[in-house]
N, C-alpha and C. Protein backbone atom coordinates (compact mmCIF):
# COMPACT_ATOMS: atom_id res chain seq x y z
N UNK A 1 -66.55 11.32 -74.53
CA UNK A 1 -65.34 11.30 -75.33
C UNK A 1 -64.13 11.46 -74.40
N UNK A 2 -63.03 10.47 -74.68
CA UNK A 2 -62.22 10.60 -73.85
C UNK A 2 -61.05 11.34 -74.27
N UNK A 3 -60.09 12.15 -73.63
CA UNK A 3 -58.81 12.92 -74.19
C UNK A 3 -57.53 12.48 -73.89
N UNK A 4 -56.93 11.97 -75.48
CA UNK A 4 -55.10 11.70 -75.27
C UNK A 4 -54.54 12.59 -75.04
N UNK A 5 -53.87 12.39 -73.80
CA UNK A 5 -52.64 13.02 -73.16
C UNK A 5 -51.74 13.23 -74.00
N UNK A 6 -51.40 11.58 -75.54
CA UNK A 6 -50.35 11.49 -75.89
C UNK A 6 -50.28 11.96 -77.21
N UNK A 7 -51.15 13.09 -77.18
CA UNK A 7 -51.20 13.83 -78.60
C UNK A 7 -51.55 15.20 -78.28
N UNK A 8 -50.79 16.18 -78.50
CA UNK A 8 -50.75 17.77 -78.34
C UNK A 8 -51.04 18.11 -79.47
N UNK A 9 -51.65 19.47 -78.95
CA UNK A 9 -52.38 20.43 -80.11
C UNK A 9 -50.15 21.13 -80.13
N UNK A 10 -50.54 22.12 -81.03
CA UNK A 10 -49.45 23.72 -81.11
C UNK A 10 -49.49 23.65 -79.68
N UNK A 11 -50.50 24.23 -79.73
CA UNK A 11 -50.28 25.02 -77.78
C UNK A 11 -49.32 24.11 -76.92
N UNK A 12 -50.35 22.59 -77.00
CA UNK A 12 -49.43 22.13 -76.02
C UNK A 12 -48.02 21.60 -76.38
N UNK A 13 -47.66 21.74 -77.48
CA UNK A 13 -46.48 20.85 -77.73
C UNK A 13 -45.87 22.00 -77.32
N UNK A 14 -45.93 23.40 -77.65
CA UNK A 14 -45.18 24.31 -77.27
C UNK A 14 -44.81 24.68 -75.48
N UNK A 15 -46.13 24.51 -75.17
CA UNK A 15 -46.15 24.45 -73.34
C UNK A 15 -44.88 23.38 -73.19
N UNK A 16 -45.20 22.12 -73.86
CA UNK A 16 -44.21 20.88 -73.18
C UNK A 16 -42.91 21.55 -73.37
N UNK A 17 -42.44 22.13 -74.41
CA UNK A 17 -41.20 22.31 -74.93
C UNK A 17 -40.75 23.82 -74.18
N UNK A 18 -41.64 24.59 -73.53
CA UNK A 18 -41.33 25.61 -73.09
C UNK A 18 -41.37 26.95 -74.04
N UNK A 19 -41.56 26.57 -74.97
CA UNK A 19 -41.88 27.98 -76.40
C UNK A 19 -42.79 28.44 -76.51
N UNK A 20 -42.75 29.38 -77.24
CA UNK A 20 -43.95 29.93 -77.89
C UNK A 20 -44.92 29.24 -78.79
N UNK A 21 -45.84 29.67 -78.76
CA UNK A 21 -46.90 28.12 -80.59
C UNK A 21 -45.80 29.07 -81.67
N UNK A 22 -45.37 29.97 -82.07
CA UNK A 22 -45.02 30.77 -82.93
C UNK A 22 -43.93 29.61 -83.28
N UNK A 23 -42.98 29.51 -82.23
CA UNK A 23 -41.69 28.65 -82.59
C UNK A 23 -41.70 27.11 -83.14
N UNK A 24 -43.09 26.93 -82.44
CA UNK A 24 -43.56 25.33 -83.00
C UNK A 24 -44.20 25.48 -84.26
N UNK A 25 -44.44 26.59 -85.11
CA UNK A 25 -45.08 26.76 -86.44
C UNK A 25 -43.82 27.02 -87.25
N UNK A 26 -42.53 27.79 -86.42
CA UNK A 26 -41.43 27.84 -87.50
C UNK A 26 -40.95 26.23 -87.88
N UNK A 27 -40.42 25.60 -86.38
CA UNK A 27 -39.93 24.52 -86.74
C UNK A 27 -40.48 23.71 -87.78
N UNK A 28 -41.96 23.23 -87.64
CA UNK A 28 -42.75 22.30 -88.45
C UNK A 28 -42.71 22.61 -89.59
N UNK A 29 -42.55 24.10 -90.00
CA UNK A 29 -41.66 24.85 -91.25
C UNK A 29 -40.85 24.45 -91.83
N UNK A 30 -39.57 24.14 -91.01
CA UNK A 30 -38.19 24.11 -91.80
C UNK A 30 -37.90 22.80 -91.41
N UNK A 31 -39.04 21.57 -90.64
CA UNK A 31 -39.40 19.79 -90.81
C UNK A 31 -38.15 19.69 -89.84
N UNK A 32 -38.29 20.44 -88.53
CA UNK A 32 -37.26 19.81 -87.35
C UNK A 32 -38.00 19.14 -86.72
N UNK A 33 -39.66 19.45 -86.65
CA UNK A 33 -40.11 18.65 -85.54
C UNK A 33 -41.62 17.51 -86.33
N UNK A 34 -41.28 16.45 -85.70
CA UNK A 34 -42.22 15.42 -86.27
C UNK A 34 -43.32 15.85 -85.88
N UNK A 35 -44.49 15.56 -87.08
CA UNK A 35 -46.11 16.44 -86.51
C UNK A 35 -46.91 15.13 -87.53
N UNK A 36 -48.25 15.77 -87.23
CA UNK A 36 -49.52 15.25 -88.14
C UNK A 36 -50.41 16.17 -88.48
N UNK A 37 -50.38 16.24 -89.65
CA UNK A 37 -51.50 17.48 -89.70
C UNK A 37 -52.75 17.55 -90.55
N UNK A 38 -53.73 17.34 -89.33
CA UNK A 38 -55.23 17.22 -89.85
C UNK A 38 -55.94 18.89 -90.08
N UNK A 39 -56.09 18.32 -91.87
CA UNK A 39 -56.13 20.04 -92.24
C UNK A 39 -55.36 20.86 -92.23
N UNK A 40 -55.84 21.84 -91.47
CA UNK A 40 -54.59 22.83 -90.76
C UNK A 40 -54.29 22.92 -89.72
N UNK A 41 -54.77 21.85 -88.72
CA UNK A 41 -53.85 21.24 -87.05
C UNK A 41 -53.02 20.47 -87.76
N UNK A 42 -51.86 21.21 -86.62
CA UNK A 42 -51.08 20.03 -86.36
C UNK A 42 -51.05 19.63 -84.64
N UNK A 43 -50.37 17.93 -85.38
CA UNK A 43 -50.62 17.26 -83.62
C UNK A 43 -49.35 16.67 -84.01
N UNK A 44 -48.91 16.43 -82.66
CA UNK A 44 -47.78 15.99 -82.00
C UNK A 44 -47.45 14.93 -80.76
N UNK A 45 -47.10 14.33 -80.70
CA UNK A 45 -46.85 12.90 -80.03
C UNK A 45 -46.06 13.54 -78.53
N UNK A 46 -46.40 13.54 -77.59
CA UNK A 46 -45.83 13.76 -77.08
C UNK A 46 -43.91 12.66 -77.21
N UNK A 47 -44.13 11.51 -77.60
CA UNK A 47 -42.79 10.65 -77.94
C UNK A 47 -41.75 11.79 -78.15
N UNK A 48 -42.50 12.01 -79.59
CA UNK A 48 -41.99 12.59 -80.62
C UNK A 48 -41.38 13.91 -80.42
N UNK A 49 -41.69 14.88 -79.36
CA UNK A 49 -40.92 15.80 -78.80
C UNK A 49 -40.12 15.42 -77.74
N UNK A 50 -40.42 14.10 -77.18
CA UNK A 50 -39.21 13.83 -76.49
C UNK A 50 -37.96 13.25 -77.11
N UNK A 51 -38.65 12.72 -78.32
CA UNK A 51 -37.15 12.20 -79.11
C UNK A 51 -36.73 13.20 -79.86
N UNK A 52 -37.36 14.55 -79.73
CA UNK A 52 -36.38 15.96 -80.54
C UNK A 52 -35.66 16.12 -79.56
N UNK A 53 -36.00 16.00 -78.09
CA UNK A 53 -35.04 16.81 -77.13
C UNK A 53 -34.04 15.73 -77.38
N UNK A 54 -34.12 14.43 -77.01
CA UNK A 54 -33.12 13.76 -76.93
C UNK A 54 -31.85 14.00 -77.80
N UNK A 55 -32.61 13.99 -78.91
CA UNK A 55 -31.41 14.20 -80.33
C UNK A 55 -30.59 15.74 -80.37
N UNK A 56 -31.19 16.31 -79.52
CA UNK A 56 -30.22 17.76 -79.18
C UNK A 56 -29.55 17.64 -77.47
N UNK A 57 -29.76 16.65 -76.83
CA UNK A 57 -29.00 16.64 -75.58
C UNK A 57 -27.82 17.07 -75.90
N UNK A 58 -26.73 17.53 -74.77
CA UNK A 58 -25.48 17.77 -74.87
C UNK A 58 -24.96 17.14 -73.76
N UNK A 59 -23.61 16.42 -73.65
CA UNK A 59 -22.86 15.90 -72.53
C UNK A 59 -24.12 15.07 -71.87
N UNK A 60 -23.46 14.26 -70.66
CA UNK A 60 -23.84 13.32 -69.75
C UNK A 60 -24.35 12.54 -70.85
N UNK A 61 -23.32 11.52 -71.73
CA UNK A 61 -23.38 10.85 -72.56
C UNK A 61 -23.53 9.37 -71.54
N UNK A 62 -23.78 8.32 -72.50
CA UNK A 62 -23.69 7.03 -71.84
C UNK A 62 -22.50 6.33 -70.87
N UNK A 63 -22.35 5.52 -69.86
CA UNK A 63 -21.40 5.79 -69.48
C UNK A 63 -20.47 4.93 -70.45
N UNK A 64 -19.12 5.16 -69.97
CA UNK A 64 -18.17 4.47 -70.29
C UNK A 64 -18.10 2.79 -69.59
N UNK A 65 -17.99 1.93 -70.53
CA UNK A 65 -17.49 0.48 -70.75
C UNK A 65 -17.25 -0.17 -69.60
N UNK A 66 -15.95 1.01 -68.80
CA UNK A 66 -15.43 0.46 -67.58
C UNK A 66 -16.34 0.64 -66.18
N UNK A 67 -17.45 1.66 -66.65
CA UNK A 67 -17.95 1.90 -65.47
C UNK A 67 -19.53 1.20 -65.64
N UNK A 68 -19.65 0.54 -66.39
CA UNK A 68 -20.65 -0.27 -66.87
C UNK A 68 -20.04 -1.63 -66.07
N UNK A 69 -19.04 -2.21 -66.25
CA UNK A 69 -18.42 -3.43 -65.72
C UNK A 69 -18.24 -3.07 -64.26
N UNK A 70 -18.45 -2.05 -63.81
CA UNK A 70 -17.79 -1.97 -62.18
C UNK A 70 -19.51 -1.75 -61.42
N UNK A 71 -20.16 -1.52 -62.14
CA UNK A 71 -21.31 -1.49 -61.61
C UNK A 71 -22.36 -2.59 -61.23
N UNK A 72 -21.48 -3.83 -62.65
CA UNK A 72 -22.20 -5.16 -62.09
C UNK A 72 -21.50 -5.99 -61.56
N UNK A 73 -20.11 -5.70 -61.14
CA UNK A 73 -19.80 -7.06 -60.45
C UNK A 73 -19.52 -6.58 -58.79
């Protein structure tokens, strides 16, 4: 049997994210973080915690227009 990397138990989604499993049982609680839940696991995409971080980044936004144009010519 082989094992996806690209699907975390609690534990690991919490390892990836740096938390506790405690904090990954609140969130999936109050439906901040995308899951699947067989039974009473839940699994998690690793994607899917990268597109939570994304959606909470702060600053070092895309660049600006002008510096998009100075970069290709």
């Amino acid at each position: 049997m082989t094992h996806c990397t690209d699907v975390l138990t609690r534990q690991g989604a919490a390892e990836y994210l740096g938390v506790c499993p405690d904090t990954i049982t609140r969130m999936v609680s109050r439906g901040e973080l995308r899951h699947v839940r067989i039974g009473h696991l839940l699994r998690f995409r690793r994607a899917w915690l990268d597109a939570w971080l994304d959606s909470r980044a702060q600053g070092g936004g895309p660049p600006v227009l002008d510096e998009i144009l100075e970069s290709i010519t």
